[in-house]
Protein backbone atom coordinates (compact mmCIF):
# COMPACT_ATOMS: atom_id res chain seq x y z
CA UNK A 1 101.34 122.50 79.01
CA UNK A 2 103.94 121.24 76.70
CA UNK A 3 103.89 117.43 75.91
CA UNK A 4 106.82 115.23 74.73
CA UNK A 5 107.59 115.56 71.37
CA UNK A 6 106.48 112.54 68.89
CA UNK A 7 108.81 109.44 68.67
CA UNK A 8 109.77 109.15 65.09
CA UNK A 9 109.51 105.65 63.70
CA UNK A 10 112.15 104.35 61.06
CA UNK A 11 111.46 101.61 58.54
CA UNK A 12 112.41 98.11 59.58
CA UNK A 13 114.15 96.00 56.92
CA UNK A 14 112.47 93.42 54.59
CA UNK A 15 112.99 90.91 52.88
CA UNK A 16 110.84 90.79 49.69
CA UNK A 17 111.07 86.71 49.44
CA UNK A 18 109.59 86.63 52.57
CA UNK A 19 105.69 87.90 51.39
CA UNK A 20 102.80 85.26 52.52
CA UNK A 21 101.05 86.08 49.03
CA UNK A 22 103.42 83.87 47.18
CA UNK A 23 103.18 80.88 49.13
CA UNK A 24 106.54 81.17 51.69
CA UNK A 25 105.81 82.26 55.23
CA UNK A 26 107.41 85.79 55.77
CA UNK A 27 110.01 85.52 58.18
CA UNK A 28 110.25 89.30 57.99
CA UNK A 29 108.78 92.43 57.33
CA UNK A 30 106.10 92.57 54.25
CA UNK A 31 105.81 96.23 52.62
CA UNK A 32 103.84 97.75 50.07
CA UNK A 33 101.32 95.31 49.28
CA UNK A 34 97.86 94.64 48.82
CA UNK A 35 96.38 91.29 51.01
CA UNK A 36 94.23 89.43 49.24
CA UNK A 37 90.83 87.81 51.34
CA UNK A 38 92.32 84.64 51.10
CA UNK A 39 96.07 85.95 52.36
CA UNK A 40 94.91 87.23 55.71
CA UNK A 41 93.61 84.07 57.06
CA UNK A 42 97.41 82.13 56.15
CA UNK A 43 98.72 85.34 57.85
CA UNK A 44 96.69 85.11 61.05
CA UNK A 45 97.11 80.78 61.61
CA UNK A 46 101.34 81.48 61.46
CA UNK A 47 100.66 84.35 63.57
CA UNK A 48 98.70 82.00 66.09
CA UNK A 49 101.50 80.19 65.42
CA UNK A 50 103.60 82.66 66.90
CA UNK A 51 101.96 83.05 69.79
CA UNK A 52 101.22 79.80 70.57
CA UNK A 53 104.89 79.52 70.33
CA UNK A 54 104.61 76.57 68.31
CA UNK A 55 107.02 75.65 65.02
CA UNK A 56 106.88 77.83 61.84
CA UNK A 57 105.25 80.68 63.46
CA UNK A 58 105.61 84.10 62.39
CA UNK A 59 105.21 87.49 64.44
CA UNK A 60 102.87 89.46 61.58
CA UNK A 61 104.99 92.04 60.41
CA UNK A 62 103.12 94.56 57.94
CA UNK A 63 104.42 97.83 56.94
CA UNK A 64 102.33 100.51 54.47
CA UNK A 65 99.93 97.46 53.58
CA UNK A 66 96.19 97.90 52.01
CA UNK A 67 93.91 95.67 54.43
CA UNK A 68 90.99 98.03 52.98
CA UNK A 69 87.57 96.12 52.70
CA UNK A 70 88.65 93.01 54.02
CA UNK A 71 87.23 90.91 56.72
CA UNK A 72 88.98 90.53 59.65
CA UNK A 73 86.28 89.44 62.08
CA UNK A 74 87.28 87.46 65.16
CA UNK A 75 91.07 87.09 63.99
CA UNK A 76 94.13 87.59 66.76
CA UNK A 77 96.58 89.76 66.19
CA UNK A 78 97.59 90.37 69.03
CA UNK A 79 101.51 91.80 69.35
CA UNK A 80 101.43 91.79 65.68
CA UNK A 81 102.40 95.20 63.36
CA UNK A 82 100.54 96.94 60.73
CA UNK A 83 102.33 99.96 60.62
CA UNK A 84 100.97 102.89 58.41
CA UNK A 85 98.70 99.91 56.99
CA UNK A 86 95.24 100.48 55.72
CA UNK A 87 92.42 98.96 57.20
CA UNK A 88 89.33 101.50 55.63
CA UNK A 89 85.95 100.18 55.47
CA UNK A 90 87.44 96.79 56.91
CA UNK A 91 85.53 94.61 59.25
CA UNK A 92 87.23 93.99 62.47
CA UNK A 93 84.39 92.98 64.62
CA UNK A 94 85.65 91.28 67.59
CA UNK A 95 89.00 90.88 66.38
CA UNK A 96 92.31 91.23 68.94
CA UNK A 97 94.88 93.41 68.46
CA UNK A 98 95.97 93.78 72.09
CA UNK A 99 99.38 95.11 72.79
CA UNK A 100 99.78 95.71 68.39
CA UNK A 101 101.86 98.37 66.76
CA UNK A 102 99.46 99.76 64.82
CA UNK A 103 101.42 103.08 64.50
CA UNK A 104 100.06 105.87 61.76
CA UNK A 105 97.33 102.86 60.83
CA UNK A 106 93.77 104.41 59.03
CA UNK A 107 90.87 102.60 60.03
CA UNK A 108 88.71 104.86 58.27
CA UNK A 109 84.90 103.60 58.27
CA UNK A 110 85.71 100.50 59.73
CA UNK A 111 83.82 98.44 61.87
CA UNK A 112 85.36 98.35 64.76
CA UNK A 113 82.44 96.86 67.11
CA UNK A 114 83.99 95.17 70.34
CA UNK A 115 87.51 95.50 68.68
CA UNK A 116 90.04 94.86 71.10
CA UNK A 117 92.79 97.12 71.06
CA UNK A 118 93.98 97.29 74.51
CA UNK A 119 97.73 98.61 75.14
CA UNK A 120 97.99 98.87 71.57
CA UNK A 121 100.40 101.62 69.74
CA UNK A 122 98.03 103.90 68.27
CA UNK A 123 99.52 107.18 67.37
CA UNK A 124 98.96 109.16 64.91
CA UNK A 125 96.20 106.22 63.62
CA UNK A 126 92.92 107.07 61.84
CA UNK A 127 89.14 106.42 63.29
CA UNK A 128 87.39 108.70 60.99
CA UNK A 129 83.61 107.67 60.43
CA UNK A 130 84.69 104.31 62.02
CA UNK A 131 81.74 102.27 64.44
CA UNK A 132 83.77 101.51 67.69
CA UNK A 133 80.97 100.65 69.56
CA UNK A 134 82.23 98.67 72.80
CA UNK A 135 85.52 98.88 71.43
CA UNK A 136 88.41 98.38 74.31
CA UNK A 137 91.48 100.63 73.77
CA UNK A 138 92.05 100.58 77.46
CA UNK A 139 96.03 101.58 77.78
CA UNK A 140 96.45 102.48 74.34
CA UNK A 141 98.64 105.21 72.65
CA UNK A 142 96.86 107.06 70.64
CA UNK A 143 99.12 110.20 70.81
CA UNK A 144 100.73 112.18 68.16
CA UNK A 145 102.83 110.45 65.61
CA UNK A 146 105.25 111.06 63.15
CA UNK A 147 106.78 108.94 60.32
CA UNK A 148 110.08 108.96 58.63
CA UNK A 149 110.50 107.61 55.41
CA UNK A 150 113.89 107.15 53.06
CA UNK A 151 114.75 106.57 49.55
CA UNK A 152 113.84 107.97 46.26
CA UNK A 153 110.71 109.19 47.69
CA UNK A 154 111.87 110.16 51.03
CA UNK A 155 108.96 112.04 53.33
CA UNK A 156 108.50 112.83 57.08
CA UNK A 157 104.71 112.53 57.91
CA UNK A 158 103.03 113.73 61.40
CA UNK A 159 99.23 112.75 62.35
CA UNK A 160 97.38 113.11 65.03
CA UNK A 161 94.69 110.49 66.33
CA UNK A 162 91.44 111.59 64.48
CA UNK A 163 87.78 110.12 65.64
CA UNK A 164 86.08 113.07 63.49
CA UNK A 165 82.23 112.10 63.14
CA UNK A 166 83.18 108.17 64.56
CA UNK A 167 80.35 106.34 66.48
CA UNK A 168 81.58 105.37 69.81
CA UNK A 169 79.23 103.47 71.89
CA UNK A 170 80.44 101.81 75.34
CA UNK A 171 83.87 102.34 74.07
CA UNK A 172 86.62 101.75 76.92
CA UNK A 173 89.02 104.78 76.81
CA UNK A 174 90.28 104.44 79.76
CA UNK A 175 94.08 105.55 80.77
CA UNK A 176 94.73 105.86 76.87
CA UNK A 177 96.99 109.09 75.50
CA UNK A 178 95.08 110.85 73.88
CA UNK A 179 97.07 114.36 73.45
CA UNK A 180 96.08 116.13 70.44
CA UNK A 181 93.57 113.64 69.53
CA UNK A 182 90.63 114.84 67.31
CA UNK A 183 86.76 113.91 68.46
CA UNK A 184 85.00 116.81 66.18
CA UNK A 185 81.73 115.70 65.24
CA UNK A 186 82.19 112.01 67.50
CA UNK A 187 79.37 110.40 68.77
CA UNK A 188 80.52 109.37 72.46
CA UNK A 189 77.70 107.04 74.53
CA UNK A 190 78.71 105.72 77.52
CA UNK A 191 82.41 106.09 76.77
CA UNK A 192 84.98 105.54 79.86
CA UNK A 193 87.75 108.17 79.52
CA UNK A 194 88.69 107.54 82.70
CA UNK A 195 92.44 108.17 84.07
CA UNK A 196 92.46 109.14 79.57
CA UNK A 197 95.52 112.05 78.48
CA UNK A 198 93.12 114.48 76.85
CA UNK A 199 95.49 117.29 77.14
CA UNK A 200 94.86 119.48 73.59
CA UNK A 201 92.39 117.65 72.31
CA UNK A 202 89.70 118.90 69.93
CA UNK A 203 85.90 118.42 70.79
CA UNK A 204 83.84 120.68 68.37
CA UNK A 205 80.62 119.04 67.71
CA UNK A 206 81.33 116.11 69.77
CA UNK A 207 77.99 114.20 71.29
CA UNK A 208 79.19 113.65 75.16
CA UNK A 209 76.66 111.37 76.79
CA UNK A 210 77.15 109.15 80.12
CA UNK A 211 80.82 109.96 79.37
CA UNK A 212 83.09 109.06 82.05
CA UNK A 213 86.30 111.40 82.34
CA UNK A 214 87.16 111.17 85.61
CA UNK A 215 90.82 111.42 86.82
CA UNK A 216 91.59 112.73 83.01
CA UNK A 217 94.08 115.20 82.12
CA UNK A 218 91.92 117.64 79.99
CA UNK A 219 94.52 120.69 79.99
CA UNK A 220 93.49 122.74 77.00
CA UNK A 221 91.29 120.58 75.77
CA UNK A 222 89.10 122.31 73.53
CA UNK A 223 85.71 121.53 74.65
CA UNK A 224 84.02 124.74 73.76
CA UNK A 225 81.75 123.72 71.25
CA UNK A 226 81.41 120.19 72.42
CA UNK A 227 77.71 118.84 73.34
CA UNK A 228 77.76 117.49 76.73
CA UNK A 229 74.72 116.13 78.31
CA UNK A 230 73.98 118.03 82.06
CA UNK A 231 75.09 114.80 84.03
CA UNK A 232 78.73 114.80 82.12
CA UNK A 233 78.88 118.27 82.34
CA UNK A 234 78.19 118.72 85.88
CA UNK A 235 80.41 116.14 87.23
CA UNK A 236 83.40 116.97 84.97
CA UNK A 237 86.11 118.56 86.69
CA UNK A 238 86.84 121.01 83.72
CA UNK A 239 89.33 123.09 85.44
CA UNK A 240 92.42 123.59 82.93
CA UNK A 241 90.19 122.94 79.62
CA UNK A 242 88.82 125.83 77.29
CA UNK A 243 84.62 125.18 77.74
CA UNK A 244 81.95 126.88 77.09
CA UNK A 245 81.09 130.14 79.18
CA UNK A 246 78.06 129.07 81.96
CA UNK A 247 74.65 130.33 80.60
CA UNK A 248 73.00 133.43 83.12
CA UNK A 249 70.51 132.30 85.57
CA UNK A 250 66.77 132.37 84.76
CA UNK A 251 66.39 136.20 86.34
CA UNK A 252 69.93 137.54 84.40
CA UNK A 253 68.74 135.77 81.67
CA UNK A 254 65.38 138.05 81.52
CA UNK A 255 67.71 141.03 82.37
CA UNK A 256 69.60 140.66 79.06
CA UNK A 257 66.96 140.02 76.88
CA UNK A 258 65.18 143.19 78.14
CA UNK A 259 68.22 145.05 77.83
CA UNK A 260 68.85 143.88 74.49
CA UNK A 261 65.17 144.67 73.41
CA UNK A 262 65.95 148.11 74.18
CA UNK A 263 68.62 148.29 72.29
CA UNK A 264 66.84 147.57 69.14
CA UNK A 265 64.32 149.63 70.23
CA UNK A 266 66.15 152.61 70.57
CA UNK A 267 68.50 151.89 67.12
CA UNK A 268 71.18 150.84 69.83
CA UNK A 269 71.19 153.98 71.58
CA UNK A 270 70.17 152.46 74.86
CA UNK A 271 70.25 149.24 76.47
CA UNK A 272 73.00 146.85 75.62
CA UNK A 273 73.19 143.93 72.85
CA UNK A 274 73.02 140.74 73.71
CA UNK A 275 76.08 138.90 73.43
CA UNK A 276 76.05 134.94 74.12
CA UNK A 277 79.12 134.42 72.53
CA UNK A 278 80.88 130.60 73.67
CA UNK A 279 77.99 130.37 76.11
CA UNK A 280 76.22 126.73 77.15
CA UNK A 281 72.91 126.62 76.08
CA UNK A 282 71.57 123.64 75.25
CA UNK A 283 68.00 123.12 76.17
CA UNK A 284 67.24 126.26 76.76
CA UNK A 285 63.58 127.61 75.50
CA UNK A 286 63.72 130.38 73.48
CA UNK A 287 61.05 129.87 71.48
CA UNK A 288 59.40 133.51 70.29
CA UNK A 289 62.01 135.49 72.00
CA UNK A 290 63.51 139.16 69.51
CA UNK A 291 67.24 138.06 68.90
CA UNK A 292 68.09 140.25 66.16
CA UNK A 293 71.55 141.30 66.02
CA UNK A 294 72.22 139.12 68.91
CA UNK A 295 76.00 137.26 69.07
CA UNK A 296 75.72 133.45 69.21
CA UNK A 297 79.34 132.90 67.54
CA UNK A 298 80.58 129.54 68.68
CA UNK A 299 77.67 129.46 71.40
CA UNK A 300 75.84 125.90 71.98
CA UNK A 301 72.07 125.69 71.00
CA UNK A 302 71.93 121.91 70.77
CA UNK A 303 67.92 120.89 71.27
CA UNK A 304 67.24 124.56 72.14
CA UNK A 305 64.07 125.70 71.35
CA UNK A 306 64.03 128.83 68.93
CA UNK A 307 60.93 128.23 67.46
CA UNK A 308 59.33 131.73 66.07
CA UNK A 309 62.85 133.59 67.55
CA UNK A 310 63.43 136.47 65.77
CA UNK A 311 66.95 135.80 64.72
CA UNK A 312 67.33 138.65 62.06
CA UNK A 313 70.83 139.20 61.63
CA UNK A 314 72.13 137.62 64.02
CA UNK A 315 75.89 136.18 64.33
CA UNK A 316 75.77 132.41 64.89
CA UNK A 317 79.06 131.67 63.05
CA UNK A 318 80.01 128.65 64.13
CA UNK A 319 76.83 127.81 66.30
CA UNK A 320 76.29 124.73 67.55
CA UNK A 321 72.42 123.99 66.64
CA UNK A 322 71.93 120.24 66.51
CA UNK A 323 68.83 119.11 66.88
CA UNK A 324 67.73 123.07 68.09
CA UNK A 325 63.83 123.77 66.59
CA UNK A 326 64.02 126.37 64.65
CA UNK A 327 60.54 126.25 63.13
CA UNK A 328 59.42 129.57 61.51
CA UNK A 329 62.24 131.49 62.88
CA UNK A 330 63.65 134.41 61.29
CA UNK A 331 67.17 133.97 60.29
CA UNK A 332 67.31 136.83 57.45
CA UNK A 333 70.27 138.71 57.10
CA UNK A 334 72.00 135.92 60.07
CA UNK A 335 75.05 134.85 59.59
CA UNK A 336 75.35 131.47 59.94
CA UNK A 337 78.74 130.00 58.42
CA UNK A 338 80.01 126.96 59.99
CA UNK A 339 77.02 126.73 62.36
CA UNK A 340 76.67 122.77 63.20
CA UNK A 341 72.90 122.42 62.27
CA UNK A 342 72.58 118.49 62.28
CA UNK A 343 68.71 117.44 62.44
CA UNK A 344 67.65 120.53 63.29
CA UNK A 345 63.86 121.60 62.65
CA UNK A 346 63.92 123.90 59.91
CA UNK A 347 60.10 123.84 59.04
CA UNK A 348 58.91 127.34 57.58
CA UNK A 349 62.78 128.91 58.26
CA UNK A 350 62.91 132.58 56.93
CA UNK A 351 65.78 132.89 55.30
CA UNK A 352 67.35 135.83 52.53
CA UNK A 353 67.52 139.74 52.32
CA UNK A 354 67.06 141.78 55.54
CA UNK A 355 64.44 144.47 54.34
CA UNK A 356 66.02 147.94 54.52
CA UNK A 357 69.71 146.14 54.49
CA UNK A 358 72.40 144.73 52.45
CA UNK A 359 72.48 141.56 54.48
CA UNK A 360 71.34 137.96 53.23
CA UNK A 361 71.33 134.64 55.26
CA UNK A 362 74.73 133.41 54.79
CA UNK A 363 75.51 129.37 55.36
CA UNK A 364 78.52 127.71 54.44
């Protein structure tokens, strides 16, 4: 399904005698510069002002500013912008910005605990590595966005919303676009995606536990590689998203193995090899169990128990092995390039040249 194509946002005017740094409150929009500590708090009371509709206020308007490092706890800015602005390793703990344009913003390895973003204009902003535990982005945009900008250096930039390897904890999702939106690697606990736009968004890696996507538009979202506990999996309505094929029942299970046994046995002129390719398996014990040469490309092995498996080259490009025991398994001559294999148990791993091959262990 094709979504609307990005609104493209143009630079406002400014007016350079307007900037807070120098003593005069801005009356308009403040661009390229670095806020000082002791800046933001002047820019936050006329903001207050602003809202509180009292004299001498001014709307906060903040366009390609560095916020980075700064501490921003428990301020409201609420309605104000901060366009393209960088708020990276900030502190925003329990700080408002309900209803903000916060368009193309990077909040890289913020803190971003109880945060209130709620209706805000997200797109095309940056979450990556940021803690957004019982954040609140409840109605937010968070869609794809693209930026125009003129002059000498003239550009056209386009980002989509990236929470690669953020921490999201009780976060409140809920109704917010998320099209495109990047969650590889993402830590979601108890996250409420309900009513949320997921259509095309990217999952690989992703931690899904308690996660609450009901009513959400999930149309080729990629959630193939994505680690979903059973209870999200099971009542997810996945229909219309690319997931993981459904692991065989216990007795098909035994079927495959046997057949793919034989095929070793006879140098693969009988039986069939075992191909789990983009199959769920998380959990699942096979711990001692003769895997050689078996497919696991893209499959997902998270806490899977392969201790002692005989994995000798075997394809698990791209596997999805956190937290998966591998202790004393045989991995020599596997390919495993790209395979995800966060705290995994890698005790007494054999690993190198296939005897009587060419093949090595191969990681990326």
């Amino acid at each position: 399904m094709s979504s609307k194509p990005p609104a493209p946002r143009m630079p406002p005017s400014t007016d350079k005698r307007g900037d807070p740094g120098l003593g005069h409150p801005a009356r308009k929009t403040v661009e390229g510069k670095r806020i000082p500590q002791e800046v933001i708090a002047k820019i936050e009371d006329l903001h207050r002002r602003y809202l509180l509709r009292k004299p001498n206020g001014w709307r906060a308007h903040l366009r390609d500013c560095d916020l980075s490092g700064l501490d921003l706890r428990n301020l409201n800015f609420s309605e104000a912008q901060f366009v393209s602005c960088n708020f990276a390793n900030a502190n925003l703990e329990d700080a408002k910005f309900m209803r903000a344009d916060l368009f193309s913003a990077s909040f890289d390895q913020a803190n971003l605990t109880r945060t209130n973003f709620t209706g805000a204009d997200l797109r095309g902003a940056q979450f990556e590595g940021a803690e957004l535990n019982a954040a609140t982005l409840d109605g937010a945009d968070l869609g794809l966005g693209v930026i125009f900008r003129h002059g000498k250096d003239s550009s056209i930039r386009q980002s989509i919303s990236s929470f690669r390897n953020a921490n999201l904890r009780g976060t409140n999702l809920a109704d917010a676009k998320l099209s495109g939106a990047s969650f590889e690697g993402a830590a979601l606990n108890g996250v409420n995606m309900t009513g949320a736009d997921l259509r095309d968004a990217k999952f690989a890696g992703a931690q899904l536990n308690d996660v609450q996507l009901g009513a959400a538009n999930l149309d080729d979202a990629d959630l193939r590689e994505a680690i979903m506990d059973a209870e999200t999996f099971q009542r997810t309505e996945l229909s219309g998203a690319k997931r993981a094929r459904k692991a065989p029942l216990p007795e098909r299970l035994e079927q495959i193995l046997n057949s793919h046994l034989l095929w070793i046995q006879s140098n693969r002129r009988e039986g069939l090899r075992a191909d789990f390719s983009e199959m769920y398996l998380a959990g699942y014990d096979l711990a001692g169990r003769i895997l050689a040469g078996a497919k696991f490309e893209h499959a997902i092995l998270s806490d899977a128990n392969l201790e002692g498996a005989i994995l000798a080259a075997a394809n698990l490009r791209n596997a999805v092995l956190v937290r998966a025991n591998l202790t004393c398994a045989d991995l020599r001559g596997a390919d495993m390039r790209g395979a995800d294999l966060r705290e995994a148990k890698q005790d007494r791993v054999l690993t190198g040249n296939l005897a009587g091959t060419s093949l090595q262990t191969r990681r990326a």
